[in-house]
Protein backbone atom coordinates (compact mmCIF):
# COMPACT_ATOMS: atom_id res chain seq x y z
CA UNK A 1 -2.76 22.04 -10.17
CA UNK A 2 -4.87 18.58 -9.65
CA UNK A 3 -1.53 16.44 -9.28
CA UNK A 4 -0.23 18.81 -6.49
CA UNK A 5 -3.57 18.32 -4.72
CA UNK A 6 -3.15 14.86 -5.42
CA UNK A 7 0.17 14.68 -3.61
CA UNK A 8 -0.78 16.54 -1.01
CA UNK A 9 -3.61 14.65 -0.19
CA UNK A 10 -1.38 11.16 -0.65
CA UNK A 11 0.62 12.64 1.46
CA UNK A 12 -1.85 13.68 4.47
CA UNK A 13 -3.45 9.77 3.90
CA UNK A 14 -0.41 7.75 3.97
CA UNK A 15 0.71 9.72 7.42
CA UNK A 16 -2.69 8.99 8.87
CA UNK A 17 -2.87 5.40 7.24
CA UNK A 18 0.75 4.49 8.62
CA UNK A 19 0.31 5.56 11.85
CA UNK A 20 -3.03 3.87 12.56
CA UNK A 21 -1.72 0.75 10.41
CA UNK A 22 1.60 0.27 12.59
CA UNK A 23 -0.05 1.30 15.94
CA UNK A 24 -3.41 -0.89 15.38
CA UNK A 25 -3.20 -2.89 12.26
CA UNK A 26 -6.00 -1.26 10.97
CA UNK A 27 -6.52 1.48 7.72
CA UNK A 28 -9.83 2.81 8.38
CA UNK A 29 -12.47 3.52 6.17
CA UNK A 30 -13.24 7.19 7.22
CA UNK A 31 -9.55 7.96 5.59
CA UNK A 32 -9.62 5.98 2.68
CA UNK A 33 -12.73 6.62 1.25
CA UNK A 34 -12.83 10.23 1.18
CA UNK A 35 -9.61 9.77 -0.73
CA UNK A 36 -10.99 7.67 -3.39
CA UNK A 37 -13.94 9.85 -3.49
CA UNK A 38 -11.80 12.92 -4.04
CA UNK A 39 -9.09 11.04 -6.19
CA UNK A 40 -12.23 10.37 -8.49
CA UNK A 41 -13.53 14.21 -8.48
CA UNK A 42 -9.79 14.96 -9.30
CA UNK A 43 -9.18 12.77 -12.03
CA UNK A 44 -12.45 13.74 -13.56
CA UNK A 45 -11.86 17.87 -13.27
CA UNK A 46 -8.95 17.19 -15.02
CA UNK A 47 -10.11 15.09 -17.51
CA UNK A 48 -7.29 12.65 -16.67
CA UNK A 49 -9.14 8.92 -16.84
CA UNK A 50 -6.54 6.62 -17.37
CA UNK A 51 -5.89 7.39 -13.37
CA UNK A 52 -9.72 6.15 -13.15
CA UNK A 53 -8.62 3.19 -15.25
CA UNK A 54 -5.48 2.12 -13.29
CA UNK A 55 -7.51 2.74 -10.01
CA UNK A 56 -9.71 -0.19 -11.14
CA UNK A 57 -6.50 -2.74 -11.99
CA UNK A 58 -5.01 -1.69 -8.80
CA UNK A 59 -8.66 -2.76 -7.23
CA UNK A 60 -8.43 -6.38 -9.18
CA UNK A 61 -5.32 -7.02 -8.35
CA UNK A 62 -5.34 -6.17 -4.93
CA UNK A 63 -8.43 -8.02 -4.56
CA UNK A 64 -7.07 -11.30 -5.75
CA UNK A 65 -4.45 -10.87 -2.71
CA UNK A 66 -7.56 -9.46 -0.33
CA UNK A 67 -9.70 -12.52 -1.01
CA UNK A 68 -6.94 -15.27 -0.83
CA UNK A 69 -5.99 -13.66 2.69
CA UNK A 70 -2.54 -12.39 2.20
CA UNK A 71 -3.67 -8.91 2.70
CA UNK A 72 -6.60 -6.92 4.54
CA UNK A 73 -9.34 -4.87 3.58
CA UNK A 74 -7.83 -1.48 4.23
CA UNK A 75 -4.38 -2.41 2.02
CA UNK A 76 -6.45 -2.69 -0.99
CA UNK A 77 -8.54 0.63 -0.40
CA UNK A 78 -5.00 2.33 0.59
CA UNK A 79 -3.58 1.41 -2.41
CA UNK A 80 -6.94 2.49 -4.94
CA UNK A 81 -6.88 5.68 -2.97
CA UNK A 82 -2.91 6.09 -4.00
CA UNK A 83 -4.07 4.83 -7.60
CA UNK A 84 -6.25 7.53 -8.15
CA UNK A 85 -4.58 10.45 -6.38
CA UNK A 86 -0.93 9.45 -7.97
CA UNK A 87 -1.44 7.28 -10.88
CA UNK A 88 -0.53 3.79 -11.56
CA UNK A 89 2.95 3.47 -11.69
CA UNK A 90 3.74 5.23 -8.13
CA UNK A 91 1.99 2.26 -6.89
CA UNK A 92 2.88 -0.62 -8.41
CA UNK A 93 6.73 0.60 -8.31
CA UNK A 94 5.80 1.34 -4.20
CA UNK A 95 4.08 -1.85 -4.24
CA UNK A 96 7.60 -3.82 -5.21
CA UNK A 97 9.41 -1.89 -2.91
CA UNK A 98 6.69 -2.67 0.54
CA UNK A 99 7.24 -6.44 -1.09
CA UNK A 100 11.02 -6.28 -0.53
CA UNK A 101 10.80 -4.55 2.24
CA UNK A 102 8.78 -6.98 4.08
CA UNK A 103 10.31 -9.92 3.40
CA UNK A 104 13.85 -8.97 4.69
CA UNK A 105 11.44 -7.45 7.95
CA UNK A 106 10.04 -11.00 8.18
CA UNK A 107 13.74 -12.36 7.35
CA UNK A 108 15.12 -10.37 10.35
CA UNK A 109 11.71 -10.47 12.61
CA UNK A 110 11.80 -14.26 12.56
CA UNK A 111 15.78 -14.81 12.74
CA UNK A 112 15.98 -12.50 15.93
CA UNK A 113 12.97 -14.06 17.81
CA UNK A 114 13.94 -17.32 17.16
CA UNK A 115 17.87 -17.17 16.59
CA UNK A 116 17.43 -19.61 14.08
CA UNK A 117 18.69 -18.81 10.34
CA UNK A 118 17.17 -21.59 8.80
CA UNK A 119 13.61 -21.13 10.39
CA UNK A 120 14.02 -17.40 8.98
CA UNK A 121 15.04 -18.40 5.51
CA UNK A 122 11.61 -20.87 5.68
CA UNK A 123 9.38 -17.48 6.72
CA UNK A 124 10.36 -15.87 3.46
CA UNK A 125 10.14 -18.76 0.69
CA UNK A 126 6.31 -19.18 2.64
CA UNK A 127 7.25 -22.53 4.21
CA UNK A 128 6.16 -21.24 7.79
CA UNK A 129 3.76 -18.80 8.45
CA UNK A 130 5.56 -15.65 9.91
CA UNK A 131 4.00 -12.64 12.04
CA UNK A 132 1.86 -10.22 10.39
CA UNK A 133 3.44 -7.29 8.74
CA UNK A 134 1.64 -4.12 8.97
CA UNK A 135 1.61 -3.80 4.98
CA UNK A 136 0.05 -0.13 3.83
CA UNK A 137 2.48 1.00 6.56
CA UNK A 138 5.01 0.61 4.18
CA UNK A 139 3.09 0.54 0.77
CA UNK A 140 2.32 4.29 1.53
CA UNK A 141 5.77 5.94 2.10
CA UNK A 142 6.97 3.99 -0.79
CA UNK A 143 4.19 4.75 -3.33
CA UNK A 144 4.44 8.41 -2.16
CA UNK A 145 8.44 8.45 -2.08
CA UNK A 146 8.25 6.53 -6.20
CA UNK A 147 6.00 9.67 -7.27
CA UNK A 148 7.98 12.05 -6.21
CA UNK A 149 11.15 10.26 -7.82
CA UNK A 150 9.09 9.39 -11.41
């Protein structure tokens, strides 16, 4: 009963969270904390804390990406809220996937605006800074689509 809550309410945030992240670039905090608030109440009605205990490695790792400024502020609540309401393993699967996914977007971004293969192939081995990607735009669909699959 808590994991189809869970799901449903991954589902409702990643809708809201991917429209406002491709349409502004931003993940707001009045979605994403209610979320982790009510993944936590979840997790702890159904005595399932090792969903607790992978939210808080998704948090570290995410903040190591947050803080060296490869990712914002409402990517790493997006993916804690996902941590708690699905579990670990939706998200780091998802979170492979939105890293694949992104570079061949940056790949084919940066090869049709500049026409230039070699200019896209530097974008994705880092050499040149490329556009910003809107990043829990696609970490959402793909955490959500990996729980439904595992």
């Amino acid at each position: 009963m808590y994991y189809d809550a869970g799901i449903i309410l991954a589902f409702l945030l990643v809708a809201v969270c991917t429209w406002t992240d491709i349409k502004e670039r931003l993940i707001y905090n009045i979605f994403t904390y209610p979320a982790v608030l009510a993944g936590i109440i979840l997790n702890i009605l159904a005595g399932n804390y090792v969903n607790i205990y992978g939210g808080l490695i998704i948090f570290a790792m995410y903040l190591c990406f947050f803080l060296s400024g490869k990712m914002g502020a409402g990517d790493l609540k997006l993916a804690v809220a996902l941590s708690l309401l699905l579990g670990i393993q939706p998200v780091l699967l998802g979170s492979f996937i939105a890293g694949i996914v992104l570079i061949a977007w940056g790949f084919t971004t940066t090869w049709y605006k500049t026409g230039q293969l070699q200019t896209a192939v530097m974008v994705v081995s880092g050499k040149v800074p490329g556009g910003e990607a809107p990043y829990g735009a696609v970490l959402g669909p793909a955490t959500v689509l990996m729980a439904i699959m595992v």
